[in-house]
C-alpha atoms as a PDB file:
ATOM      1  CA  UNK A   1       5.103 -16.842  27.745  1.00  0.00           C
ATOM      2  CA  UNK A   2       4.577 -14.080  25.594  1.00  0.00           C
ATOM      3  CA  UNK A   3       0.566 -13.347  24.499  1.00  0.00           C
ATOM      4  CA  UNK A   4       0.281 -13.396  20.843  1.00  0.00           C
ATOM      5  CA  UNK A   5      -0.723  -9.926  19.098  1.00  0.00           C
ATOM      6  CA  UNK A   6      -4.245  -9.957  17.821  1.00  0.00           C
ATOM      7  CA  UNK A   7      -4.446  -9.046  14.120  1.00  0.00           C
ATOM      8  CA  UNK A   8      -5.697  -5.710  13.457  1.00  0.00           C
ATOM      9  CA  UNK A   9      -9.245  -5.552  11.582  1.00  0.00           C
ATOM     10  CA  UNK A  10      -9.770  -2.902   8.927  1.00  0.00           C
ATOM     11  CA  UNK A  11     -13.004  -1.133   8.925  1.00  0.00           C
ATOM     12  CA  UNK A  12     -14.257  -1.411   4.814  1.00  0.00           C
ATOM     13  CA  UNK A  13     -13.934   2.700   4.633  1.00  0.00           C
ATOM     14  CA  UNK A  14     -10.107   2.166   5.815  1.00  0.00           C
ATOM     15  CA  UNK A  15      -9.687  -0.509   3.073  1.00  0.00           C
ATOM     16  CA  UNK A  16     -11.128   1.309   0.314  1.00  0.00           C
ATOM     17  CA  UNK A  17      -8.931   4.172   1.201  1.00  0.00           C
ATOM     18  CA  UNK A  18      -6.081   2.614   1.099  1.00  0.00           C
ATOM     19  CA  UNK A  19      -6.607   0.530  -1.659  1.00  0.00           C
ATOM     20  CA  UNK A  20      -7.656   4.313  -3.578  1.00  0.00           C
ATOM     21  CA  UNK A  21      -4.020   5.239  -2.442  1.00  0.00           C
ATOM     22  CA  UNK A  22      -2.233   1.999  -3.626  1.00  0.00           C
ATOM     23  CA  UNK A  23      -4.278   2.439  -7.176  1.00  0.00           C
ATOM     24  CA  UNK A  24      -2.200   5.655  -7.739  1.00  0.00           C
ATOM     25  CA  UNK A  25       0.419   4.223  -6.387  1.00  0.00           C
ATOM     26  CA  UNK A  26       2.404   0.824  -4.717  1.00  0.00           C
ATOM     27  CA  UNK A  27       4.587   2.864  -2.585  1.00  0.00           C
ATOM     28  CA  UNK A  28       3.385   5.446  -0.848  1.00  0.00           C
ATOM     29  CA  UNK A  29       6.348   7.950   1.181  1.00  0.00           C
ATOM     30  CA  UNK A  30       6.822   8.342   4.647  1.00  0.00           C
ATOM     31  CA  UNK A  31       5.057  11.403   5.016  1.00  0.00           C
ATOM     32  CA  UNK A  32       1.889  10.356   2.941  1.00  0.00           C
ATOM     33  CA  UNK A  33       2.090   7.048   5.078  1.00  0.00           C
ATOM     34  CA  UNK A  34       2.195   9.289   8.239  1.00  0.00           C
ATOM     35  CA  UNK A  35      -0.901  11.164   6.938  1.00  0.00           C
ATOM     36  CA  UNK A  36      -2.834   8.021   6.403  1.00  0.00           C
ATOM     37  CA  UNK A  37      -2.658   6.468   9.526  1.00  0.00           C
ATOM     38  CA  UNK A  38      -3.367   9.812  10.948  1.00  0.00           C
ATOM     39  CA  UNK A  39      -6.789   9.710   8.792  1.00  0.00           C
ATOM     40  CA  UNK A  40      -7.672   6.773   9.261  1.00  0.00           C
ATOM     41  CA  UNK A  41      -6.516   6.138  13.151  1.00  0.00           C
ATOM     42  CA  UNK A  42      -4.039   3.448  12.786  1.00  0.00           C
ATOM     43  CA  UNK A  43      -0.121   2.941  13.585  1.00  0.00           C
ATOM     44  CA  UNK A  44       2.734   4.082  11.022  1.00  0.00           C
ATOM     45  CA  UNK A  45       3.707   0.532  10.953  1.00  0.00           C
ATOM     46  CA  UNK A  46      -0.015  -0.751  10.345  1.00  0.00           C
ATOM     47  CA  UNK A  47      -0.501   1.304   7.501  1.00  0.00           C
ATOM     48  CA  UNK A  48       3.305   0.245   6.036  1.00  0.00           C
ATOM     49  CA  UNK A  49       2.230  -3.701   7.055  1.00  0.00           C
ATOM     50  CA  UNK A  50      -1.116  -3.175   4.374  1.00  0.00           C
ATOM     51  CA  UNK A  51       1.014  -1.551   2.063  1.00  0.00           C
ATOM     52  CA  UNK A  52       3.796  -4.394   1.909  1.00  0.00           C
ATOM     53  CA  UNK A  53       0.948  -7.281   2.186  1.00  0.00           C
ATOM     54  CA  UNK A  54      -1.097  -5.385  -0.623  1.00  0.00           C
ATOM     55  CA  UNK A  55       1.998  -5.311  -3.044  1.00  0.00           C
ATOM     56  CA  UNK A  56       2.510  -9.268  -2.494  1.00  0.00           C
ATOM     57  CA  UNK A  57      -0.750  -9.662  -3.337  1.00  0.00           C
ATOM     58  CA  UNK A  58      -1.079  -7.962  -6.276  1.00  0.00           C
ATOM     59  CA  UNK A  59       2.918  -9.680  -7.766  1.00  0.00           C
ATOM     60  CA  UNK A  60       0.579 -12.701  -7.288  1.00  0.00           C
ATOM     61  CA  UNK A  61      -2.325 -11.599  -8.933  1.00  0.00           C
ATOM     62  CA  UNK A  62      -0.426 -10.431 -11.735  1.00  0.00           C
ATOM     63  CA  UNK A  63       2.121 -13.779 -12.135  1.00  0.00           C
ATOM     64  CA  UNK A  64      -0.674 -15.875 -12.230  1.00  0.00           C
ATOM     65  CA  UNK A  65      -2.780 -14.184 -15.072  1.00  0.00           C
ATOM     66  CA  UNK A  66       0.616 -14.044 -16.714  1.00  0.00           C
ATOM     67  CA  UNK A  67       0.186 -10.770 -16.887  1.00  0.00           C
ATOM     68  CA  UNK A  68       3.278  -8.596 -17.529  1.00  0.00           C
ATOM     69  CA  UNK A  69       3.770  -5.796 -14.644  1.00  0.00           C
ATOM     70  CA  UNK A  70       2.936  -2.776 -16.128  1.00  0.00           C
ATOM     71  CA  UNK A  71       5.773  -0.010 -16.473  1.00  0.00           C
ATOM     72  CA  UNK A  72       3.024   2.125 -16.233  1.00  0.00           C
ATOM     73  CA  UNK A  73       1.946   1.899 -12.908  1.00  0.00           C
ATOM     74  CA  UNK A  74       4.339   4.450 -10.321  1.00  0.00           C
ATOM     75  CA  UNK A  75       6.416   2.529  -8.074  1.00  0.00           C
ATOM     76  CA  UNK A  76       6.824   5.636  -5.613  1.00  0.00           C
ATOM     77  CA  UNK A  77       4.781   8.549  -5.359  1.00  0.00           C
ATOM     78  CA  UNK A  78       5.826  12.084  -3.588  1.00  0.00           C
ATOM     79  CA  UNK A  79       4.214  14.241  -1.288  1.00  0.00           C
ATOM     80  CA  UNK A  80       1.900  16.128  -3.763  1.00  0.00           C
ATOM     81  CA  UNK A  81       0.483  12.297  -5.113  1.00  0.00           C
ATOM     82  CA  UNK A  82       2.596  13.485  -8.222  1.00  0.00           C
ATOM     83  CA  UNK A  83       4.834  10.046  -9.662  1.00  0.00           C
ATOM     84  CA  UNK A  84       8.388  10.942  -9.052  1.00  0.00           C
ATOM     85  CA  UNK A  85       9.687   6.965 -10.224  1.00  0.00           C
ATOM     86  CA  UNK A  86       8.311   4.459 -12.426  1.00  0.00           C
ATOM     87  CA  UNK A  87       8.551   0.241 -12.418  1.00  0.00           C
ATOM     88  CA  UNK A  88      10.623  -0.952 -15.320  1.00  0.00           C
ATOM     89  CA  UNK A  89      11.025  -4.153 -15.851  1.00  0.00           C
END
């Protein structure tokens, strides 16, 4: 029988970084995503997990204030923070 992994617990300084980092932008590269779990001492694939839970948070925020997502917002951002693509909808 195979032991059940335990949910990993984000210090508050880890969440507020990341959620600074999804505020610029939803997708963040490989590289960038690299350099954050470096920073803040967690997996690749933990940092990737927050990022794809974050973004199906927010679609749900955003559907139920019937709130139109904004085009605005950059989907993907490159190495340098800079937006390289943007949503369209």
């Amino acid at each position: 029988m195979k032991k059940k992994k335990l949910r990993p617990l984000f210090s508050a300084h880890q969440i507020q970084t990341m959620e600074k980092e999804f505020a610029k932008c939803r997708y963040v590269t490989e590289s960038r995503r690299a350099e954050l779990a470096s920073d803040l001492k967690r997996t690749k694939k933990q940092v990737k997990t927050w990022f794809q839970n974050r973004r199906t948070k927010w679609k749900k925020e955003t559907q139920d204030k019937g709130e139109v997502q904004s085009s605005e917002m950059p989907v993907f951002c490159g190495e340098t923070g800079k937006q390289d693509f943007f949503a369209t909808k």
